[in-house]
PDB file of N, CA and C in Angstrom:
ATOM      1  N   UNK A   1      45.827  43.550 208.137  1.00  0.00           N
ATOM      2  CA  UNK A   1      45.806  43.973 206.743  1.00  0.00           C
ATOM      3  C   UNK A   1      46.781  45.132 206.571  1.00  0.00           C
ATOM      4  N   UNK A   2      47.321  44.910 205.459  1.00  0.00           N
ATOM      5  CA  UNK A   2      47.989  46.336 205.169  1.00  0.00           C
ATOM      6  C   UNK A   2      47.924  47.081 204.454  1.00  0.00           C
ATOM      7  N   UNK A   3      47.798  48.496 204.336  1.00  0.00           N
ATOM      8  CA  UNK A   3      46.527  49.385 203.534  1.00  0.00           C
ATOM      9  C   UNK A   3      47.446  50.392 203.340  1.00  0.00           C
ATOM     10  N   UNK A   4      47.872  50.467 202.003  1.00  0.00           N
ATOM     11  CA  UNK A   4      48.456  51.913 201.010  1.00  0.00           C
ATOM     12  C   UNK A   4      47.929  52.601 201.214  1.00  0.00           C
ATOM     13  N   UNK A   5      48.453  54.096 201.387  1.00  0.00           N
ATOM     14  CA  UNK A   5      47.937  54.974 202.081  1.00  0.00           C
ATOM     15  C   UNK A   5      48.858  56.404 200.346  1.00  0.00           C
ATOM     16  N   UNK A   6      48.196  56.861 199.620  1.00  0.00           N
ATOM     17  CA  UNK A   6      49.248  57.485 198.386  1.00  0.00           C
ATOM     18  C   UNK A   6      48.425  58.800 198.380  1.00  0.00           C
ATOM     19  N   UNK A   7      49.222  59.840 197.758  1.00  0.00           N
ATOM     20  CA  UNK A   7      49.562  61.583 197.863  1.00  0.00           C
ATOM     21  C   UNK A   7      48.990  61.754 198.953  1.00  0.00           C
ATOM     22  N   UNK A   8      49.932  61.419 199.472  1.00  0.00           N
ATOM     23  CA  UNK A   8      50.378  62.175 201.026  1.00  0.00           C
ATOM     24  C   UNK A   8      50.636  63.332 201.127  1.00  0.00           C
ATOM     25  N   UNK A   9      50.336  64.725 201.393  1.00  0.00           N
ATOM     26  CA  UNK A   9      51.470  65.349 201.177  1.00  0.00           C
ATOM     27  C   UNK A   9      52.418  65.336 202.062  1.00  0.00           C
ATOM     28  N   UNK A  10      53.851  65.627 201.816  1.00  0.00           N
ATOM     29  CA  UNK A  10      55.048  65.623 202.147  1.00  0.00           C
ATOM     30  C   UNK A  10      55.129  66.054 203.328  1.00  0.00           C
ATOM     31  N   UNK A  11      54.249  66.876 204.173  1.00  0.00           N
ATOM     32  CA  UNK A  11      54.422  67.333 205.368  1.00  0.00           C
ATOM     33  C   UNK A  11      54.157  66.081 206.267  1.00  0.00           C
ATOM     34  N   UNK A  12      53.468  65.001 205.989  1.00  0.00           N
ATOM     35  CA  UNK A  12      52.069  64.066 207.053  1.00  0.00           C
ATOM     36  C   UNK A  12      53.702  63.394 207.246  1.00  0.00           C
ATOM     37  N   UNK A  13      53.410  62.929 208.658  1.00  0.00           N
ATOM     38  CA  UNK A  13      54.186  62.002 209.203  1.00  0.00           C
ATOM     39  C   UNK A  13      53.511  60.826 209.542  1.00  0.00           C
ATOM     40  N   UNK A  14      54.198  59.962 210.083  1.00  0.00           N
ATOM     41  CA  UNK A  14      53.640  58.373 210.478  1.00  0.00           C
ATOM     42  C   UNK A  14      53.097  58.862 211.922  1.00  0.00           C
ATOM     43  N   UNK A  15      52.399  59.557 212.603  1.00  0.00           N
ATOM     44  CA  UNK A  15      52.239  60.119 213.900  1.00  0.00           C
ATOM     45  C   UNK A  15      50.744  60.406 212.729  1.00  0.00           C
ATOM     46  N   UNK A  16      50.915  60.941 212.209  1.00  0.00           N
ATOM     47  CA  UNK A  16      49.738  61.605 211.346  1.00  0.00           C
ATOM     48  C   UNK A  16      48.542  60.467 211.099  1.00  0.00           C
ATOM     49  N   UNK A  17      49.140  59.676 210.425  1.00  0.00           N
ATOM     50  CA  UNK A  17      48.851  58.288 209.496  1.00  0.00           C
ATOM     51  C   UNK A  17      47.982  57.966 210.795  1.00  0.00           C
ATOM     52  N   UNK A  18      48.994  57.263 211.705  1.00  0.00           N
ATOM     53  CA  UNK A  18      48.506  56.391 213.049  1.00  0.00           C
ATOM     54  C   UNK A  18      46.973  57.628 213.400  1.00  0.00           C
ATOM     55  N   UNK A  19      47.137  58.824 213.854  1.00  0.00           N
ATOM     56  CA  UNK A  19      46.028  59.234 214.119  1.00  0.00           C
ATOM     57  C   UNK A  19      44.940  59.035 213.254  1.00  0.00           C
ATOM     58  N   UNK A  20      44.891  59.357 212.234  1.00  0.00           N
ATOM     59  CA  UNK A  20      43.605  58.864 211.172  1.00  0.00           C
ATOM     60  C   UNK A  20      43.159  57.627 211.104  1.00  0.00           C
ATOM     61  N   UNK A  21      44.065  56.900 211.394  1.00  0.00           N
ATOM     62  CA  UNK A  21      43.560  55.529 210.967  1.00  0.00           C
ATOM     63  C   UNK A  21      43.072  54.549 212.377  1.00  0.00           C
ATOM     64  N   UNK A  22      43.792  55.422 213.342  1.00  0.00           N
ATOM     65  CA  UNK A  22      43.033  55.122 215.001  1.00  0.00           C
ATOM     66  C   UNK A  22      41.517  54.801 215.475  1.00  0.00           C
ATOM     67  N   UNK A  23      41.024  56.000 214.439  1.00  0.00           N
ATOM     68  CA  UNK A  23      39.464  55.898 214.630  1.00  0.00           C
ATOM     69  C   UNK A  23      38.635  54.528 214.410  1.00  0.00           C
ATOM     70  N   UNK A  24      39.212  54.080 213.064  1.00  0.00           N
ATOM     71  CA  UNK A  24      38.958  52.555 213.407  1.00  0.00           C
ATOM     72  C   UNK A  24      39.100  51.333 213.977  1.00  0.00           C
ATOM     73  N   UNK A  25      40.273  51.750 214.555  1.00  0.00           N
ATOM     74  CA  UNK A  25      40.572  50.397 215.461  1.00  0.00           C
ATOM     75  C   UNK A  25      42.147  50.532 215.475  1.00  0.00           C
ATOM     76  N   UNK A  26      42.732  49.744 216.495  1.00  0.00           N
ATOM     77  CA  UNK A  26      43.886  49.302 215.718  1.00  0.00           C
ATOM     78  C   UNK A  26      45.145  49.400 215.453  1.00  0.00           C
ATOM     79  N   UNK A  27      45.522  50.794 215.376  1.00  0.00           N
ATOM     80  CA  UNK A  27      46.864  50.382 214.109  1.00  0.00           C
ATOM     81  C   UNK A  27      48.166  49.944 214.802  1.00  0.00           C
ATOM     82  N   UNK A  28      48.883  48.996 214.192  1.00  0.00           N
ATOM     83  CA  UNK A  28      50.051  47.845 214.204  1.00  0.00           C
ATOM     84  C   UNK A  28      51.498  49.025 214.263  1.00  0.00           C
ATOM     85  N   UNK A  29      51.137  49.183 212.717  1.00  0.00           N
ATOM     86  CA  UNK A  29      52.212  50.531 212.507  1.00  0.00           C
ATOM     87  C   UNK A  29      51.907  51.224 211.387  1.00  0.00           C
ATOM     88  N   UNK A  30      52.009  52.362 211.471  1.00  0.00           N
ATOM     89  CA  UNK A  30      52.050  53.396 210.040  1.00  0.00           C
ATOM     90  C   UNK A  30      53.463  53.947 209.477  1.00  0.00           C
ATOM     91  N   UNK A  31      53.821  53.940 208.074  1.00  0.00           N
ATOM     92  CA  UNK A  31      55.145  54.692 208.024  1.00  0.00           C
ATOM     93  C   UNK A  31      54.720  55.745 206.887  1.00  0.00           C
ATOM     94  N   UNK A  32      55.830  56.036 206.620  1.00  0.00           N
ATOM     95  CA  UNK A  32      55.425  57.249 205.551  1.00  0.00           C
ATOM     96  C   UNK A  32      56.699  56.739 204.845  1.00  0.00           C
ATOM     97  N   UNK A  33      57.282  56.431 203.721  1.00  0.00           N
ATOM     98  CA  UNK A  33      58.172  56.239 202.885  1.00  0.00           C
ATOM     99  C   UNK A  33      58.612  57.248 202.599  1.00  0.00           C
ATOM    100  N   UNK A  34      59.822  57.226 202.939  1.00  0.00           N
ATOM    101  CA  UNK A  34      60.983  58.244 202.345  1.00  0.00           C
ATOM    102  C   UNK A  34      62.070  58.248 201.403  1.00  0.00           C
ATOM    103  N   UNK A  35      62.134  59.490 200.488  1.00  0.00           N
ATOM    104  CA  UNK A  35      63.514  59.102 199.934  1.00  0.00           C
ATOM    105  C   UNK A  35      64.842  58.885 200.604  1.00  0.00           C
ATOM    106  N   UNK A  36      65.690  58.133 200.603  1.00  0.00           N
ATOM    107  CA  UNK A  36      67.227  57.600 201.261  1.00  0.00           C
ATOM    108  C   UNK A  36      68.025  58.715 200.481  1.00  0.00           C
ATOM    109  N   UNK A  37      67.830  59.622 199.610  1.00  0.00           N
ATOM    110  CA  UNK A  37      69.118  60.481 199.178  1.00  0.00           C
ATOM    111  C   UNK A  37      68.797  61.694 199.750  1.00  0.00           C
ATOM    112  N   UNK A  38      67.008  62.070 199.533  1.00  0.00           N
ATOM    113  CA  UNK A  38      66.525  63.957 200.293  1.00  0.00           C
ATOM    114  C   UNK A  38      66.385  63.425 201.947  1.00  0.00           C
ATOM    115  N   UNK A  39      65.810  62.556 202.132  1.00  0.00           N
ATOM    116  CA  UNK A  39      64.907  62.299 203.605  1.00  0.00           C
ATOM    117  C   UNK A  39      64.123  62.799 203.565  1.00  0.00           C
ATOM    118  N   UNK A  40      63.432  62.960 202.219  1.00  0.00           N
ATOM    119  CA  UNK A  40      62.063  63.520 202.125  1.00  0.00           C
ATOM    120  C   UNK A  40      61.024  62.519 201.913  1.00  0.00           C
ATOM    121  N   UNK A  41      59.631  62.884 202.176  1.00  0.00           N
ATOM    122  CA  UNK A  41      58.561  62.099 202.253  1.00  0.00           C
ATOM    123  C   UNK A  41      58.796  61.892 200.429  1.00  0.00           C
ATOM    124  N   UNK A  42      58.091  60.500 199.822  1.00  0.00           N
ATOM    125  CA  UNK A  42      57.964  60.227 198.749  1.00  0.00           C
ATOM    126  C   UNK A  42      56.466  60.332 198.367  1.00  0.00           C
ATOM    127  N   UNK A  43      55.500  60.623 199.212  1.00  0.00           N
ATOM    128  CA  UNK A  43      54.306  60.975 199.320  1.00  0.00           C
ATOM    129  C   UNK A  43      53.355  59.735 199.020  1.00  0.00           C
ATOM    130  N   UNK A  44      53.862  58.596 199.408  1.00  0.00           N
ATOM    131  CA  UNK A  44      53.026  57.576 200.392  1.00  0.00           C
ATOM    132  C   UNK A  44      53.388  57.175 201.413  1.00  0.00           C
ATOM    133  N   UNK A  45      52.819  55.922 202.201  1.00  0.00           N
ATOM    134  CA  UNK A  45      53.109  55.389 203.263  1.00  0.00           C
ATOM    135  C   UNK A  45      51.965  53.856 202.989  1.00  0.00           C
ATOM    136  N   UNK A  46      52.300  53.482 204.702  1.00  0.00           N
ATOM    137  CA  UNK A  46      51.435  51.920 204.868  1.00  0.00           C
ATOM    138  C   UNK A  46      50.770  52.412 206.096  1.00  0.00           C
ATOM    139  N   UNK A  47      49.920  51.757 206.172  1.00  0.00           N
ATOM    140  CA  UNK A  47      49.061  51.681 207.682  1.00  0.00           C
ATOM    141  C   UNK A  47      49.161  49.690 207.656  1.00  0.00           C
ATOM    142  N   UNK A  48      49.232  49.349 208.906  1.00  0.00           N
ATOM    143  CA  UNK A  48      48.981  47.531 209.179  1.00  0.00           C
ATOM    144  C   UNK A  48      47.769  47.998 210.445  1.00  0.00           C
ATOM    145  N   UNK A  49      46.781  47.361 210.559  1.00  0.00           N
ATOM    146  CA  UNK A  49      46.147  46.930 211.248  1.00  0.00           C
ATOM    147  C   UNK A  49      45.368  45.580 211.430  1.00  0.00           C
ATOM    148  N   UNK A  50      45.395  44.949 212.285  1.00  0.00           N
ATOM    149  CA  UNK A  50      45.250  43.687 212.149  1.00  0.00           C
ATOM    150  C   UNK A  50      44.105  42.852 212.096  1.00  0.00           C
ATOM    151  N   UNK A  51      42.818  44.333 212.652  1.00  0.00           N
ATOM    152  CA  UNK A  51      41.880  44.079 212.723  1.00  0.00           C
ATOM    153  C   UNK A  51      41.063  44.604 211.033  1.00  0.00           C
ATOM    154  N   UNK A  52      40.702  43.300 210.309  1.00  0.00           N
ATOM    155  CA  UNK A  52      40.512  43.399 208.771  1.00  0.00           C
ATOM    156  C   UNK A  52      39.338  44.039 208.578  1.00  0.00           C
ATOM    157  N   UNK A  53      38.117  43.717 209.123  1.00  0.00           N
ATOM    158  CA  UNK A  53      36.866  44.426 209.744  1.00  0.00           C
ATOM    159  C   UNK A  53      36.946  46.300 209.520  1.00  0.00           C
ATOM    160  N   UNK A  54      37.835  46.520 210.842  1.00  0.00           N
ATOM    161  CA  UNK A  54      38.114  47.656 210.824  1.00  0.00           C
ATOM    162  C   UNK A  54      38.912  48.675 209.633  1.00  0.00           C
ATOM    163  N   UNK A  55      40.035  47.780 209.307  1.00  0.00           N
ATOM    164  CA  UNK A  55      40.908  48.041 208.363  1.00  0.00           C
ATOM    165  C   UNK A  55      39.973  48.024 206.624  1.00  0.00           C
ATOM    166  N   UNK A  56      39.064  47.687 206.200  1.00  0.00           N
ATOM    167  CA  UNK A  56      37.863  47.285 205.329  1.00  0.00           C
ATOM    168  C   UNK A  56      37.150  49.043 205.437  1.00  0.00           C
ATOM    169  N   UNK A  57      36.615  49.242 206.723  1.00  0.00           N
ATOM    170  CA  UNK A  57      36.079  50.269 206.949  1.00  0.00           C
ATOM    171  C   UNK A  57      36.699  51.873 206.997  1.00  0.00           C
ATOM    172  N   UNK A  58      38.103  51.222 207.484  1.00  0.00           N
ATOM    173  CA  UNK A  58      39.073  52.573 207.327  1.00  0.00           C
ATOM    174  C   UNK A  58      39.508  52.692 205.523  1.00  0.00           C
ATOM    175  N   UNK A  59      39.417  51.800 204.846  1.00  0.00           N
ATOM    176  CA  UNK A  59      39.478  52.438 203.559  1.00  0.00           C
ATOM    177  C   UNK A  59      38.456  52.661 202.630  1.00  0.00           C
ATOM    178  N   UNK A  60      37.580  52.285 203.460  1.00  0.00           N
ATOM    179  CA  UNK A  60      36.353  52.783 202.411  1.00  0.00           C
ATOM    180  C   UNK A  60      36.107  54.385 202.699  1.00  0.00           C
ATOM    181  N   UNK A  61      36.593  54.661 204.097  1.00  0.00           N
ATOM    182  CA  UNK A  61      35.881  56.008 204.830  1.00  0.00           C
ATOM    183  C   UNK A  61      36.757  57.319 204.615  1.00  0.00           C
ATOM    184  N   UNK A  62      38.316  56.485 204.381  1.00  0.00           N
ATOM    185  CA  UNK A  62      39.140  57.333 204.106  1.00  0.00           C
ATOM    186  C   UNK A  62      39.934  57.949 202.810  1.00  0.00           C
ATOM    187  N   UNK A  63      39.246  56.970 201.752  1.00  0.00           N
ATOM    188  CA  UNK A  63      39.476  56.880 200.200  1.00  0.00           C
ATOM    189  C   UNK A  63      39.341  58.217 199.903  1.00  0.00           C
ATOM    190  N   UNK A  64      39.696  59.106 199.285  1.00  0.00           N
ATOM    191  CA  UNK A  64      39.378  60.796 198.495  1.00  0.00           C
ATOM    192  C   UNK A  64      39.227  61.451 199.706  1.00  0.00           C
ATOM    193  N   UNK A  65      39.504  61.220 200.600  1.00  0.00           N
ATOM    194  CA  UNK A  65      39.046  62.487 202.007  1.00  0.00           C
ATOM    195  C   UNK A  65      40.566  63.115 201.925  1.00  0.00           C
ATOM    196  N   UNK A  66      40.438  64.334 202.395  1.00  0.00           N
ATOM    197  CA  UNK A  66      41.132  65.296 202.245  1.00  0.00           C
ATOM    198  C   UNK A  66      42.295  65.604 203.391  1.00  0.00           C
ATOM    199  N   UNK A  67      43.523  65.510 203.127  1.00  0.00           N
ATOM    200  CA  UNK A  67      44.529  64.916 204.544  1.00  0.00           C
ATOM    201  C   UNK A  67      45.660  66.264 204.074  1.00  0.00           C
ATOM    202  N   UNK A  68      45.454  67.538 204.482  1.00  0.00           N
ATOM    203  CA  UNK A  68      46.645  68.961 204.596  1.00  0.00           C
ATOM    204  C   UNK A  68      46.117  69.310 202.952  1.00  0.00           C
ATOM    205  N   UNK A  69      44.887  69.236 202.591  1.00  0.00           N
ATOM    206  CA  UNK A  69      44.931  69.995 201.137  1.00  0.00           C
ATOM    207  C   UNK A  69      44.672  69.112 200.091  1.00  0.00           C
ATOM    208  N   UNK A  70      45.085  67.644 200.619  1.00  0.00           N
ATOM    209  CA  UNK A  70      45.354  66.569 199.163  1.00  0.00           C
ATOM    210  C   UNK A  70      44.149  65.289 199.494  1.00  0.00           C
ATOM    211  N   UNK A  71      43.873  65.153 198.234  1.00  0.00           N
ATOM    212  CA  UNK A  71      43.398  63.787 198.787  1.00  0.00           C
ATOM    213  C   UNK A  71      43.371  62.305 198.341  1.00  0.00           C
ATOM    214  N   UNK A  72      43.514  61.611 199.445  1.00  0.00           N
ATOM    215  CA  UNK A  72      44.079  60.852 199.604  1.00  0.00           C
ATOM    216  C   UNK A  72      43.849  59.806 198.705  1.00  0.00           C
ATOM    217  N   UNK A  73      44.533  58.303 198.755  1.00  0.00           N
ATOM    218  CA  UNK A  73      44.174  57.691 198.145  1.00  0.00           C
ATOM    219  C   UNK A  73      44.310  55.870 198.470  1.00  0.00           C
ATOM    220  N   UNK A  74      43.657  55.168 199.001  1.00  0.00           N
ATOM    221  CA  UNK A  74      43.737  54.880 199.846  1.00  0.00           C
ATOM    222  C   UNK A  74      43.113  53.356 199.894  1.00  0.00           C
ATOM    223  N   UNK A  75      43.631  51.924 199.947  1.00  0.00           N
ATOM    224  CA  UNK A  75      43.462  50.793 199.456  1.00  0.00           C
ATOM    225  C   UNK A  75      44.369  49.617 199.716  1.00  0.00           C
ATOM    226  N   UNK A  76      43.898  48.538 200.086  1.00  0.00           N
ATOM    227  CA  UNK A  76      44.664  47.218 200.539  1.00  0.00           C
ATOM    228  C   UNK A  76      45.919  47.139 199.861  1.00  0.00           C
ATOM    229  N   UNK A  77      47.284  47.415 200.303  1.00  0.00           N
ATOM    230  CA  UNK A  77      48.344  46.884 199.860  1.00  0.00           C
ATOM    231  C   UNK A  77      48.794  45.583 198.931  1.00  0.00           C
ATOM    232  N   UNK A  78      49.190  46.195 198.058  1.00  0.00           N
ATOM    233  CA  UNK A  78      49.814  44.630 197.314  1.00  0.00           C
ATOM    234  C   UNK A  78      50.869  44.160 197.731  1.00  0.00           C
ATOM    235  N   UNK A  79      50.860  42.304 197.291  1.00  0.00           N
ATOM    236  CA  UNK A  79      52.259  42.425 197.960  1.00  0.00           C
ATOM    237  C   UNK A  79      53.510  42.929 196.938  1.00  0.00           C
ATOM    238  N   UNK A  80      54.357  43.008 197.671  1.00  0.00           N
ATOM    239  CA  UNK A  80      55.466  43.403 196.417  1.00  0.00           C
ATOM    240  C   UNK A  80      56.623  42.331 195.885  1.00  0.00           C
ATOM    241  N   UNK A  81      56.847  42.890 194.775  1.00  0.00           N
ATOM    242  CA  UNK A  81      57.043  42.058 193.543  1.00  0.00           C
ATOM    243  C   UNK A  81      58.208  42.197 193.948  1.00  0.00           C
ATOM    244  N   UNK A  82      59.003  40.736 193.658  1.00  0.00           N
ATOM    245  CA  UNK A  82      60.176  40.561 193.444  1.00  0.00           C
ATOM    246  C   UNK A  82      61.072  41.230 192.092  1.00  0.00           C
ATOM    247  N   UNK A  83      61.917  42.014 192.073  1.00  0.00           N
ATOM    248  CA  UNK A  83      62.582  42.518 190.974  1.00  0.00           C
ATOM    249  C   UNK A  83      63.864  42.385 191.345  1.00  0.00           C
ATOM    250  N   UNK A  84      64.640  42.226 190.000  1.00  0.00           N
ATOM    251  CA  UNK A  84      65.793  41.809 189.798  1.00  0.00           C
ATOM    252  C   UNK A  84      66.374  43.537 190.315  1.00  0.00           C
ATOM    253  N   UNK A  85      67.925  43.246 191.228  1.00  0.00           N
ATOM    254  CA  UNK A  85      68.229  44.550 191.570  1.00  0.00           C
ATOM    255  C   UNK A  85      69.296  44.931 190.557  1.00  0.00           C
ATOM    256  N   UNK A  86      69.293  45.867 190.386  1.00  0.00           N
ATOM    257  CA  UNK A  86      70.602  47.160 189.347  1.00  0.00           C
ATOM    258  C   UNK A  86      71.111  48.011 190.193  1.00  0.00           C
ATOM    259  N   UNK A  87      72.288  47.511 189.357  1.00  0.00           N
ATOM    260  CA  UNK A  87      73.277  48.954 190.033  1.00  0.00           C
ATOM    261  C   UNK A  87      72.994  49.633 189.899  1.00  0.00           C
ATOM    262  N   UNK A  88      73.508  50.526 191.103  1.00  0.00           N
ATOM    263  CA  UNK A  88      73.286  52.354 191.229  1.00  0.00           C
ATOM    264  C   UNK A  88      74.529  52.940 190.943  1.00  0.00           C
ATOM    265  N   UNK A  89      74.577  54.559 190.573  1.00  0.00           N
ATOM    266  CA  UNK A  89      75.560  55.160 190.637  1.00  0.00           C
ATOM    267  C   UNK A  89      76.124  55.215 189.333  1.00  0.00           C
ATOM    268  N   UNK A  90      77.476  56.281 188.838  1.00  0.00           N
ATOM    269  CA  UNK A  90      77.999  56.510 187.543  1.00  0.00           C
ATOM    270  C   UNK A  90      78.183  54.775 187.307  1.00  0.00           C
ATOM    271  N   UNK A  91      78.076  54.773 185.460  1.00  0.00           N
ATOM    272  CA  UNK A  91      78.708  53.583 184.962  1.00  0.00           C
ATOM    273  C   UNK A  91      79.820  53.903 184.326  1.00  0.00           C
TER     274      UNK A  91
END
């Protein structure tokens, strides 16, 4: 399963993610999404774990709990939507 992981704060790394979400079982991979122009955190990420059981239990346990001050927010990934791409940059 793959489980949105949102207000992150900007400090949590994917080292972070993986530890929290360890307790239940599991995890595949965690990232933290970044911006491509700062290389700053965008203040979510993903957790995959494969075990759904576990992954079920890690977001019920970890929903509003409190991760450097913030809290979290925290729920089965959608998949993502195909969108038409636009140019970037001056027109």
């Amino acid at each position: 399963m793959n489980i949105y992981v949102g207000n992150l704060p900007y400090s949590a790394t994917k080292e972070d993610l993986s530890e929290l979400f360890s307790g239940f079982g599991a995890v595949g991979r965690a990232t933290v999404v970044m911006d491509r122009e700062t290389n700053r955190s965008k203040g979510f990420g993903f957790v995959e774990m494969a075990d759904d059981a576990a992954a079920t239990a890690a977001i019920e346990a970890l929903n509003n709990t409190d991760l450097h001050g913030r809290a979290l927010r925290v729920n089965e990934a959608k998949p993502r939507e195909d969108r038409p791409r636009t140019p970037r940059g001056p027109r």
